[in-house]
PDB file of N, CA and C in Angstrom:
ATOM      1  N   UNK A   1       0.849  -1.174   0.000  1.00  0.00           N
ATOM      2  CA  UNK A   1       0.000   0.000   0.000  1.00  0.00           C
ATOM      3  C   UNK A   1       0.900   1.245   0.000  1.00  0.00           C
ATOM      4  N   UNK A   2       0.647   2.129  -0.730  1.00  0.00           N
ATOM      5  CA  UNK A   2       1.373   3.168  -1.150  1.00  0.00           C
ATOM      6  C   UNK A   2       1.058   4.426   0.537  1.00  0.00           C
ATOM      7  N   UNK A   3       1.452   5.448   0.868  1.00  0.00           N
ATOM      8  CA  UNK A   3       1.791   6.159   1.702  1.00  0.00           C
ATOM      9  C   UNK A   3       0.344   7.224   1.916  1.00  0.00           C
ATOM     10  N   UNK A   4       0.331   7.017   0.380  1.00  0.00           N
ATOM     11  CA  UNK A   4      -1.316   8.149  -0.095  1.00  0.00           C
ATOM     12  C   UNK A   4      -2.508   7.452   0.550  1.00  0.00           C
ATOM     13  N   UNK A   5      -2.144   6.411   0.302  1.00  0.00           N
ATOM     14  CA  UNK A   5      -3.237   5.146   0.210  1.00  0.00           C
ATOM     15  C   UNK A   5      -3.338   4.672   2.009  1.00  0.00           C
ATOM     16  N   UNK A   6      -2.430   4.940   2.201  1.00  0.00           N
ATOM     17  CA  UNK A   6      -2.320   4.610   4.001  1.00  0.00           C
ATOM     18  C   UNK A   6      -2.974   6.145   4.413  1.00  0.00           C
ATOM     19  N   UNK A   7      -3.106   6.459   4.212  1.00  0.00           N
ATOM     20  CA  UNK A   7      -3.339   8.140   5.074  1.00  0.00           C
ATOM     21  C   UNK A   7      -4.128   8.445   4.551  1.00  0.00           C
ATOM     22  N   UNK A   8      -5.056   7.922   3.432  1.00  0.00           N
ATOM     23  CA  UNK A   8      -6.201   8.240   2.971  1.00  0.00           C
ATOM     24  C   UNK A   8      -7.486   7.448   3.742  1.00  0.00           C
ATOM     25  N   UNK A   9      -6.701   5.819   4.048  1.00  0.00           N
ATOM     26  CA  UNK A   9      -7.205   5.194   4.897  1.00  0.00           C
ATOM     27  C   UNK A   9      -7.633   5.712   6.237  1.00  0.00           C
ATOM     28  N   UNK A  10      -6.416   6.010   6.688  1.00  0.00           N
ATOM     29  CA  UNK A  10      -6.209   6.464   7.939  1.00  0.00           C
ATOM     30  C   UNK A  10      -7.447   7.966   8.146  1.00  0.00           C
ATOM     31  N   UNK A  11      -7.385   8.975   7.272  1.00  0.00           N
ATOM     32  CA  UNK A  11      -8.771   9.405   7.400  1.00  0.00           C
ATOM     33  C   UNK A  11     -10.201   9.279   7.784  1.00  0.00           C
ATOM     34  N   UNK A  12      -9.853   8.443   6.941  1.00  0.00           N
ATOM     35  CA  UNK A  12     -11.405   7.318   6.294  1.00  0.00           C
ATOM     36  C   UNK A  12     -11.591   6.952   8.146  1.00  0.00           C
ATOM     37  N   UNK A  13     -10.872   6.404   8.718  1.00  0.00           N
ATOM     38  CA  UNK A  13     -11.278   5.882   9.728  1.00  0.00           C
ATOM     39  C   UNK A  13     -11.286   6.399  11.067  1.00  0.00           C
ATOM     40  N   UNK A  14     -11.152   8.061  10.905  1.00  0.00           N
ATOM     41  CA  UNK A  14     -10.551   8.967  11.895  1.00  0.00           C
ATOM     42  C   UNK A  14     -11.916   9.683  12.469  1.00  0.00           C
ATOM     43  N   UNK A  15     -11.582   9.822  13.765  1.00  0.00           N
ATOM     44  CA  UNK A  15     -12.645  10.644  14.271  1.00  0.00           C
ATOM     45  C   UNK A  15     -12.395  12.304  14.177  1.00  0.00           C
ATOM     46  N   UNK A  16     -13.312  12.934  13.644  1.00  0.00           N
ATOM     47  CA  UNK A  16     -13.103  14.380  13.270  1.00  0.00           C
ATOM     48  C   UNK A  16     -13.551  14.995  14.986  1.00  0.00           C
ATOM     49  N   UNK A  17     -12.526  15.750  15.218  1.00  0.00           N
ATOM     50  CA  UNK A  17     -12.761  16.263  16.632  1.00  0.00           C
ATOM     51  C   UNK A  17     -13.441  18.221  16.800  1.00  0.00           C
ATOM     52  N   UNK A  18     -12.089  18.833  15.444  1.00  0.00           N
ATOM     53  CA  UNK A  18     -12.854  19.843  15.361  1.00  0.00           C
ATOM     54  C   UNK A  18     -12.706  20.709  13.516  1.00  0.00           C
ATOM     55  N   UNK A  19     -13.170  21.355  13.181  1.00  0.00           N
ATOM     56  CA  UNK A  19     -13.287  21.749  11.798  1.00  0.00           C
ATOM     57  C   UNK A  19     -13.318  23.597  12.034  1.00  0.00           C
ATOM     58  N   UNK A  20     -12.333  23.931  10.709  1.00  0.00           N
ATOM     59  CA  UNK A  20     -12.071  25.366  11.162  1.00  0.00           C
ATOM     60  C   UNK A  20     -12.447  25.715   9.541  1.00  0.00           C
ATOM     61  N   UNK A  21     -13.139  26.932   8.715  1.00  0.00           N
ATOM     62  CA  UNK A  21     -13.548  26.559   7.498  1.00  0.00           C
ATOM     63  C   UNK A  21     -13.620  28.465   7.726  1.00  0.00           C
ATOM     64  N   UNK A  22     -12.540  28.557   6.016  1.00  0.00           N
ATOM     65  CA  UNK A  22     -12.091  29.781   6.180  1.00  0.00           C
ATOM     66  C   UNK A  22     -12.585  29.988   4.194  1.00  0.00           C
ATOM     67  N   UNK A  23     -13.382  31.320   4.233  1.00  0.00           N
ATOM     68  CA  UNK A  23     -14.296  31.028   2.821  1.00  0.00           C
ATOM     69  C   UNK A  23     -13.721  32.713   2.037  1.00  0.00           C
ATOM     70  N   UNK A  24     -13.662  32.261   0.378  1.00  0.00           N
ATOM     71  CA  UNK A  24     -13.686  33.118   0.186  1.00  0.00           C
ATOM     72  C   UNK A  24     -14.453  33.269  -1.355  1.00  0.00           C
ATOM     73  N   UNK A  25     -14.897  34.147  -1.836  1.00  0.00           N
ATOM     74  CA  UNK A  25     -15.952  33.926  -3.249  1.00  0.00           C
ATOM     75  C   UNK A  25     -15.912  32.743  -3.940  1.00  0.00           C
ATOM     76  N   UNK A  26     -14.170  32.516  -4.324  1.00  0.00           N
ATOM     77  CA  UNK A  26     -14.237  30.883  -4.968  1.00  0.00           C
ATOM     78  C   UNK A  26     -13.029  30.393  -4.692  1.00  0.00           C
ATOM     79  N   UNK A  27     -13.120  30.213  -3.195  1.00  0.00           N
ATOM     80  CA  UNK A  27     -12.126  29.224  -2.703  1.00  0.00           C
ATOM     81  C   UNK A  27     -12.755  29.173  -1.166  1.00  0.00           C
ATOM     82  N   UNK A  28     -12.668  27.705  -0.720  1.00  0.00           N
ATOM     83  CA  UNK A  28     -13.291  27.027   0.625  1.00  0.00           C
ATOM     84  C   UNK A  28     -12.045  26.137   0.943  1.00  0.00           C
ATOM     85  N   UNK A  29     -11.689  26.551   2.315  1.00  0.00           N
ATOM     86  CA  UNK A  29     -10.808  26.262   2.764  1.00  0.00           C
ATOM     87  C   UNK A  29     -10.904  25.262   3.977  1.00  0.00           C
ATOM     88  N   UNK A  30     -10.947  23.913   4.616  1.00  0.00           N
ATOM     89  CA  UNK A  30     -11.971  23.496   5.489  1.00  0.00           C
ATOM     90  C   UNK A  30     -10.527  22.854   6.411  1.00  0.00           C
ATOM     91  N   UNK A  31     -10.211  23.020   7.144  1.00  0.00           N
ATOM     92  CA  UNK A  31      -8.794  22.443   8.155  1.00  0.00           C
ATOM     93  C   UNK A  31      -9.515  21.704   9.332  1.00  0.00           C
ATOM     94  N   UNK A  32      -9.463  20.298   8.864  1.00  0.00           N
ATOM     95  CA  UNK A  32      -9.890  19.354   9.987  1.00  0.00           C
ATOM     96  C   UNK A  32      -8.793  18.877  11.123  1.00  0.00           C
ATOM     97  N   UNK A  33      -9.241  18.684  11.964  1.00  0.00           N
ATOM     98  CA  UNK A  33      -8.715  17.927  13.008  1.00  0.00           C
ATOM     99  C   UNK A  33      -9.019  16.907  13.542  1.00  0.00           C
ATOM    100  N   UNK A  34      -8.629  15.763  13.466  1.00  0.00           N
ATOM    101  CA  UNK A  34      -9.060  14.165  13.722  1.00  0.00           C
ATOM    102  C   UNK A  34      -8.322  13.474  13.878  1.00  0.00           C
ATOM    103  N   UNK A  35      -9.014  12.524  15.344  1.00  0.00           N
ATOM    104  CA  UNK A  35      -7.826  10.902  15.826  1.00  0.00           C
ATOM    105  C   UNK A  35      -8.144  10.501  14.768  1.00  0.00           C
ATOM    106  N   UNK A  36      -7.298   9.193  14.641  1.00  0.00           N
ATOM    107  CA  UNK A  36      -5.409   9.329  15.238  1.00  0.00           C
ATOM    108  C   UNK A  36      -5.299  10.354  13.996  1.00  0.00           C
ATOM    109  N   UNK A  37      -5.443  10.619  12.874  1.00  0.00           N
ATOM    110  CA  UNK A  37      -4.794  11.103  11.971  1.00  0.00           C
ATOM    111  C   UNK A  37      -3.717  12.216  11.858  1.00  0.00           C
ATOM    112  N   UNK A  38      -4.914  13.099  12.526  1.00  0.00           N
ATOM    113  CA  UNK A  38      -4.157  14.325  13.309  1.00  0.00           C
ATOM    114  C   UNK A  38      -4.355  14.890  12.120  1.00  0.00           C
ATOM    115  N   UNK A  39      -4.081  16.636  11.436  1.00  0.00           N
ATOM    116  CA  UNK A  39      -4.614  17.692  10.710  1.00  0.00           C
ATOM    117  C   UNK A  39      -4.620  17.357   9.066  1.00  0.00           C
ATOM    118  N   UNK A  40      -5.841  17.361   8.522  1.00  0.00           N
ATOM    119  CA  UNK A  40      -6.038  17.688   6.875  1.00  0.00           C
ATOM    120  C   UNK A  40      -6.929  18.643   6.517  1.00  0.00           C
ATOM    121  N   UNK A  41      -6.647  18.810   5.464  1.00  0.00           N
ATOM    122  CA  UNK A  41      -7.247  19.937   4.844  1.00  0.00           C
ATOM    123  C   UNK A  41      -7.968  19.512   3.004  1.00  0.00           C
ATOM    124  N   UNK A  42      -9.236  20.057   3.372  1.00  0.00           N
ATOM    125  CA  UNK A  42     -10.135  19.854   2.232  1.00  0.00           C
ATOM    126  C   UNK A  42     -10.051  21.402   1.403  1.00  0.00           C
ATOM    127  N   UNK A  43      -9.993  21.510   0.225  1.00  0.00           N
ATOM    128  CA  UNK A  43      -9.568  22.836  -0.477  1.00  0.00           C
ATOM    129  C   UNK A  43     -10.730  22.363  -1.732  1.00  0.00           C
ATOM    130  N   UNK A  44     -11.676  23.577  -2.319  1.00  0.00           N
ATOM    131  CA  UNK A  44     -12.391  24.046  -3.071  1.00  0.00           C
ATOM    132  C   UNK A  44     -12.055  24.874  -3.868  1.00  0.00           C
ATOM    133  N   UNK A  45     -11.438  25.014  -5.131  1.00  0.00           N
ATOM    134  CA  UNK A  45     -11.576  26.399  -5.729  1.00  0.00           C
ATOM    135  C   UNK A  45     -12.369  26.199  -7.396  1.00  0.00           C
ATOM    136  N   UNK A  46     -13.141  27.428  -7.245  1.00  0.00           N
ATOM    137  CA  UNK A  46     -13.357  27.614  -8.699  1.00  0.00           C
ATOM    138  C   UNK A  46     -12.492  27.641 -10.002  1.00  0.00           C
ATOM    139  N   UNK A  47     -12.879  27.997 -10.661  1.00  0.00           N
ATOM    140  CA  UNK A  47     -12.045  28.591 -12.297  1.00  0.00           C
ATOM    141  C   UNK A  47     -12.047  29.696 -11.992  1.00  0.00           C
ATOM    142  N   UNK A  48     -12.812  30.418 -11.196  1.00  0.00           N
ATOM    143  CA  UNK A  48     -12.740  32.076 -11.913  1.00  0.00           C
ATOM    144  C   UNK A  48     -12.008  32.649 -10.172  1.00  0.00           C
ATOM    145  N   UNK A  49     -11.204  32.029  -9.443  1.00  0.00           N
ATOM    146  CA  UNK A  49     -10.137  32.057  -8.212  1.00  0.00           C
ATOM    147  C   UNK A  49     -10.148  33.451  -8.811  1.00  0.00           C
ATOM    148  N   UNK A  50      -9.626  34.856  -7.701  1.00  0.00           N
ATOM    149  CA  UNK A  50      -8.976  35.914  -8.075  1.00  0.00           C
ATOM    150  C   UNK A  50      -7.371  35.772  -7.709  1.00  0.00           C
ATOM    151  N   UNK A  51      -6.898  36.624  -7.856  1.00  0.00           N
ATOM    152  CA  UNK A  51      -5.611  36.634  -7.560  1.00  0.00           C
ATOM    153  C   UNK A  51      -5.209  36.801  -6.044  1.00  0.00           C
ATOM    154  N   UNK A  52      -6.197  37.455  -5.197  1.00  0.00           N
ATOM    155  CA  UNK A  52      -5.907  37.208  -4.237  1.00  0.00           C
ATOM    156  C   UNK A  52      -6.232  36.071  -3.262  1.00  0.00           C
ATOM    157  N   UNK A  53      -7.131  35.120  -4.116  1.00  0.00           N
ATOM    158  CA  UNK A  53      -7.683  33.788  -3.730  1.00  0.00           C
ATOM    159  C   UNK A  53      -6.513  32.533  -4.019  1.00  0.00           C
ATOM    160  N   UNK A  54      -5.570  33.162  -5.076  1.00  0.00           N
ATOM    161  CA  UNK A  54      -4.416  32.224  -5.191  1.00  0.00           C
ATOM    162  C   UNK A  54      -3.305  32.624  -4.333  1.00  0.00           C
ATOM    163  N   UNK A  55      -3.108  34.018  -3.637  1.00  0.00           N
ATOM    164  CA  UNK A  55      -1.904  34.132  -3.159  1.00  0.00           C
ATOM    165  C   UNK A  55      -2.745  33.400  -1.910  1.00  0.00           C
ATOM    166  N   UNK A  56      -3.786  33.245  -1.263  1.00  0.00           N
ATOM    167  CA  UNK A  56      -4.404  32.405  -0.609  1.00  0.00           C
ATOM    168  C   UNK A  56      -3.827  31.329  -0.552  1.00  0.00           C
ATOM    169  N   UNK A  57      -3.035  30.163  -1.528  1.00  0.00           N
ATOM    170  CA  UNK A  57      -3.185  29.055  -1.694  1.00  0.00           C
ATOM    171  C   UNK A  57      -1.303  29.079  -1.715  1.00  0.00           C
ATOM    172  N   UNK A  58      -0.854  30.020  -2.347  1.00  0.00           N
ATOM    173  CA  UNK A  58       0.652  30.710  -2.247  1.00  0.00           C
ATOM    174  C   UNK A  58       0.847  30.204  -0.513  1.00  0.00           C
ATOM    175  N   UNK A  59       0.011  31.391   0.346  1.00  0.00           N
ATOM    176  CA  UNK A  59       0.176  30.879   1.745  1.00  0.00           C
ATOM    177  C   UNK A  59       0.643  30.189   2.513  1.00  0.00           C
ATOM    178  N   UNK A  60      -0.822  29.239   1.750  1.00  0.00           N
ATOM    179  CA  UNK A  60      -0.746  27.909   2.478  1.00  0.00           C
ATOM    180  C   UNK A  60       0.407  26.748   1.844  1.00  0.00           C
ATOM    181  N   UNK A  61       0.746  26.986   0.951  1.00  0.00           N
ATOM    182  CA  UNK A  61       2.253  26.365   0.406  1.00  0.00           C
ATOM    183  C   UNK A  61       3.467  26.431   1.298  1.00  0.00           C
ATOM    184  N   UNK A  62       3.466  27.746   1.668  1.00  0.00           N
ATOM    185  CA  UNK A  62       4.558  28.232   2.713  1.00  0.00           C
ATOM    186  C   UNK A  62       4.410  27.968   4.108  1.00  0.00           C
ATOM    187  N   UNK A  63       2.935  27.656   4.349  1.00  0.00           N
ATOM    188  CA  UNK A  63       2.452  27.591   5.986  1.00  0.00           C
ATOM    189  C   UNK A  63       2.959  25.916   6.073  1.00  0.00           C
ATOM    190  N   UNK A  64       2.868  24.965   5.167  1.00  0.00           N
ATOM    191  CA  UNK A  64       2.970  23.391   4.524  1.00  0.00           C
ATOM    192  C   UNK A  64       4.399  23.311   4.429  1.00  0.00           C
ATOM    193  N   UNK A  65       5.401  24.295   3.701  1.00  0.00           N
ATOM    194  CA  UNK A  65       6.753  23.923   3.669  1.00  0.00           C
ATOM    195  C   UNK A  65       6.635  23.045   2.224  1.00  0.00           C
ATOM    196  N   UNK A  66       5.489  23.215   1.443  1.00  0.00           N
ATOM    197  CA  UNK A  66       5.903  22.069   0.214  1.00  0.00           C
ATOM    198  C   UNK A  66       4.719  22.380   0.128  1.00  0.00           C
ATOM    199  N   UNK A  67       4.456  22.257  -1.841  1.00  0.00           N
ATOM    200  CA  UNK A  67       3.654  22.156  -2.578  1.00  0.00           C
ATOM    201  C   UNK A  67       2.283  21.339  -2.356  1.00  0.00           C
ATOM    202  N   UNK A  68       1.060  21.894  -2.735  1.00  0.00           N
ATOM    203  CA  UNK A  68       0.154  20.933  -2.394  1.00  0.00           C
ATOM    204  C   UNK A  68      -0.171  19.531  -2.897  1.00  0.00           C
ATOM    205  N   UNK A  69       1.100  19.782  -3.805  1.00  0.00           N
ATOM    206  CA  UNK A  69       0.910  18.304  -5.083  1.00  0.00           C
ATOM    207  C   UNK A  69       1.560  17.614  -3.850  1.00  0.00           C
ATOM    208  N   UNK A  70       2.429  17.974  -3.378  1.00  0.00           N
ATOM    209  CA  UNK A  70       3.037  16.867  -2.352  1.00  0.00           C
ATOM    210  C   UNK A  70       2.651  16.227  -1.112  1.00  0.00           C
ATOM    211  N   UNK A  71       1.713  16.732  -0.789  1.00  0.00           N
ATOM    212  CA  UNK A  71       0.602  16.339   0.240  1.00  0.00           C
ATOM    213  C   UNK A  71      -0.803  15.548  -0.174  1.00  0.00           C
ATOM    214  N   UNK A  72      -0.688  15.866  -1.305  1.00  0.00           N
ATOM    215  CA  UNK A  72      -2.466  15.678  -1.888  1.00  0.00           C
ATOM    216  C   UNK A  72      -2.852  13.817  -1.840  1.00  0.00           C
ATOM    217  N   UNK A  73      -4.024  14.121  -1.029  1.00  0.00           N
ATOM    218  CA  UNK A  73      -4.383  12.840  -0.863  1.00  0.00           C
ATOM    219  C   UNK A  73      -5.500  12.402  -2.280  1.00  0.00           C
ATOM    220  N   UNK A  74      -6.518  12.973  -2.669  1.00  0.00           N
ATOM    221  CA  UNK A  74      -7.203  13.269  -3.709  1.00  0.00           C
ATOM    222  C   UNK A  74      -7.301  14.376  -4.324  1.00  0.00           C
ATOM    223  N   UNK A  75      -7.879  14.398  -5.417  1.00  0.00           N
ATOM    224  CA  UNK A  75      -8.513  15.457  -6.558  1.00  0.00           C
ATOM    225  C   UNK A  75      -9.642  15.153  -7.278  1.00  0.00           C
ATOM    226  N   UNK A  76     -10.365  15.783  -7.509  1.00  0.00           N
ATOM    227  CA  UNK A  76     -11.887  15.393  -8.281  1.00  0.00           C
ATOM    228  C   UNK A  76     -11.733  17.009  -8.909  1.00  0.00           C
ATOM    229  N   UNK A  77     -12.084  16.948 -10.554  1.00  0.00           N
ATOM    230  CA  UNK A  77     -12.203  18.058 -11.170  1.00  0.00           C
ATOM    231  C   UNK A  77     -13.608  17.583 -11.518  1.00  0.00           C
ATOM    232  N   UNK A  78     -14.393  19.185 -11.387  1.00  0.00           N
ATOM    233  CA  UNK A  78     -16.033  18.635 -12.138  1.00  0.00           C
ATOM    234  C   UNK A  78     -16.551  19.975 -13.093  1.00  0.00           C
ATOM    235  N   UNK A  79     -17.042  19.459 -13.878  1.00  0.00           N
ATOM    236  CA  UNK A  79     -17.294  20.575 -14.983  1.00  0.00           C
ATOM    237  C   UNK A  79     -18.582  21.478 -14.763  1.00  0.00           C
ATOM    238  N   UNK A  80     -18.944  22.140 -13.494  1.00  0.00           N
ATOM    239  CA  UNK A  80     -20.308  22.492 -13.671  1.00  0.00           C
ATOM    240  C   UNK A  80     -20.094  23.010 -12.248  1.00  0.00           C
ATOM    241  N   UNK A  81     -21.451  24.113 -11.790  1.00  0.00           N
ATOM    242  CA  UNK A  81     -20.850  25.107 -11.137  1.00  0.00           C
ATOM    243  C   UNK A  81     -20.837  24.534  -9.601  1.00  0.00           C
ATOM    244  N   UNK A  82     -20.028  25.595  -8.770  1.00  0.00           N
ATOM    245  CA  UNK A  82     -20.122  24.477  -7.275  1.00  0.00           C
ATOM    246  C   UNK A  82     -21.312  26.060  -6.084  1.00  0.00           C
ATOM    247  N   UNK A  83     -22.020  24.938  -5.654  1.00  0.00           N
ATOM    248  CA  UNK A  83     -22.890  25.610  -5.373  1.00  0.00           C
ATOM    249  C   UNK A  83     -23.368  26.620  -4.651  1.00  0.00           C
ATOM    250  N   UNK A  84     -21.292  27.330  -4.445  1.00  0.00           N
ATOM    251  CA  UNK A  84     -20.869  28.597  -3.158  1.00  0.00           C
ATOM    252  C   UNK A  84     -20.773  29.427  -3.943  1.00  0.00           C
ATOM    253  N   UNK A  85     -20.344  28.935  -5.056  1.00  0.00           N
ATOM    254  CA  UNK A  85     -19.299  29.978  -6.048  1.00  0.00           C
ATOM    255  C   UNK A  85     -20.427  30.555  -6.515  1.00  0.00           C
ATOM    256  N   UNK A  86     -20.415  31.604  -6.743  1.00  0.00           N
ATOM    257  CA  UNK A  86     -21.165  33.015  -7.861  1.00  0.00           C
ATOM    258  C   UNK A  86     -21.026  32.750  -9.486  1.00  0.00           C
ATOM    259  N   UNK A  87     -19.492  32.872  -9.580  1.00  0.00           N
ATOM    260  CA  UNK A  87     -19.326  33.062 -11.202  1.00  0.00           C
ATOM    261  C   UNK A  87     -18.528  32.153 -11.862  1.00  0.00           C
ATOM    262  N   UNK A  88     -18.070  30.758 -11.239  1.00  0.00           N
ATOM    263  CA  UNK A  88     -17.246  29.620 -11.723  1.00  0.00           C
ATOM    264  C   UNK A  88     -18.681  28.893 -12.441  1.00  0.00           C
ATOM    265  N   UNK A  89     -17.655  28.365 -13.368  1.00  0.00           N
ATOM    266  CA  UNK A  89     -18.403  27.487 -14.209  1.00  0.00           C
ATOM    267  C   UNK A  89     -17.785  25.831 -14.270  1.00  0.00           C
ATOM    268  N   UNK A  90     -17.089  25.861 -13.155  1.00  0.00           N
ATOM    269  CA  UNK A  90     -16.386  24.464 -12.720  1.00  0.00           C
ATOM    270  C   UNK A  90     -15.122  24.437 -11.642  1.00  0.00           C
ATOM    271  N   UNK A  91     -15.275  23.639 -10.745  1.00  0.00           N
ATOM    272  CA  UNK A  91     -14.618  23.640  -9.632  1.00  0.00           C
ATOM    273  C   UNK A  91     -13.911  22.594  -9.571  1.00  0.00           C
ATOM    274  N   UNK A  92     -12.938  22.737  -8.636  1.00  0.00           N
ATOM    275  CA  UNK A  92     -11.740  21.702  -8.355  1.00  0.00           C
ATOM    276  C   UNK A  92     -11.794  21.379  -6.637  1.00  0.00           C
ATOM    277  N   UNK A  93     -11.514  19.599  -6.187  1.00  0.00           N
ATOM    278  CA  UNK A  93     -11.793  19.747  -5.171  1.00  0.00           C
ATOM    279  C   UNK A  93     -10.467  18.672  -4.348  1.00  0.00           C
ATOM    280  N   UNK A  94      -9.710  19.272  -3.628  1.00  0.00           N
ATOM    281  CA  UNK A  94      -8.607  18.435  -2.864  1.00  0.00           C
ATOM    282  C   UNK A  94      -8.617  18.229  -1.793  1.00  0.00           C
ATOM    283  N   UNK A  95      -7.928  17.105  -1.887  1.00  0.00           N
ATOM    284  CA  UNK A  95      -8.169  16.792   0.029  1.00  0.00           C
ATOM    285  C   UNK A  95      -6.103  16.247   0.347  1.00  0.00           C
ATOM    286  N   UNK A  96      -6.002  17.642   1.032  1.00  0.00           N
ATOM    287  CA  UNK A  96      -4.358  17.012   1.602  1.00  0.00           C
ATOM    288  C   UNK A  96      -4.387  16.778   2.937  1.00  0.00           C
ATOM    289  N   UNK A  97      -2.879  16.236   3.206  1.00  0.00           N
ATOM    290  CA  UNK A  97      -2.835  15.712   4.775  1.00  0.00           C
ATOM    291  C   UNK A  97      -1.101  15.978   4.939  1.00  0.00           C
ATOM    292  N   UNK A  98      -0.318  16.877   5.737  1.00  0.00           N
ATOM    293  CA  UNK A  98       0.525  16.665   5.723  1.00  0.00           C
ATOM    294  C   UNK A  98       1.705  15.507   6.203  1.00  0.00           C
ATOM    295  N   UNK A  99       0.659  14.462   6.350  1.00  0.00           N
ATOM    296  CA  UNK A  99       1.278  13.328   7.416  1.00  0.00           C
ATOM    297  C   UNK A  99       1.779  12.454   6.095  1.00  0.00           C
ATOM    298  N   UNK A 100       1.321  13.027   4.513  1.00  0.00           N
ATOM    299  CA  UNK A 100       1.791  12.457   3.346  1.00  0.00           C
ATOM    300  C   UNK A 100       3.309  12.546   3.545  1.00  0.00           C
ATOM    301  N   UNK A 101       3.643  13.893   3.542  1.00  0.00           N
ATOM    302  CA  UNK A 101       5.177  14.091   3.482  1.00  0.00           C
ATOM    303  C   UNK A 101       6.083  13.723   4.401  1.00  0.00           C
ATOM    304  N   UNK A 102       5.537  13.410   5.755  1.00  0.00           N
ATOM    305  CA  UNK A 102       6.189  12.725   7.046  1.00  0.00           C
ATOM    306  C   UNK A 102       7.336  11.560   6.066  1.00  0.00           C
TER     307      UNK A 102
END
């Protein structure tokens, strides 16, 4: 079993203790906390992100110490609008964990 695949598990079977969910026109930011797993993060963004919705994501790269590709437990791209967003016409949806890069 691959490392993704263990800690995706390890989610899957985690008790969520508390949830902190930080929003912005088209980006949803959701930072869980859960046994045993301990901290992941679910990320939402539209197509039509502003620029200050990506230095948003800039941030959190730097708050991580590494790219979100390097954490990322999933991705689901869907072609059709998400039902926060105003003016996207398709959203992107990730789920990281930094216990990937451990």
């Amino acid at each position: 079993m691959t490392k993704v695949a263990e800690v995706k598990a390890e989610i899957e079977a985690s008790t969520v203790l508390g949830v902190e969910l930080a929003r912005w026109d088209e980006l949803l930011i959701h930072r869980y906390t859960a046994e045993p797993v301990g901290d992941y993060l679910d990320i939402v963004f539209g197509d039509a992100m502003s620029w200050e919705e990506q230095e948003e994501l800039v941030e959190l790269c730097r708050e991580l110490g590494c790219g979100i590709e390097q954490v990322e437990i999933e991705r689901a791209e869907y072609d059709y609008p998400h039902p926060d967003f105003l003016v996207s016409k398709s959203f992107t949806f990730v789920r990281i964990c930094p216990k990937v890069a451990l």
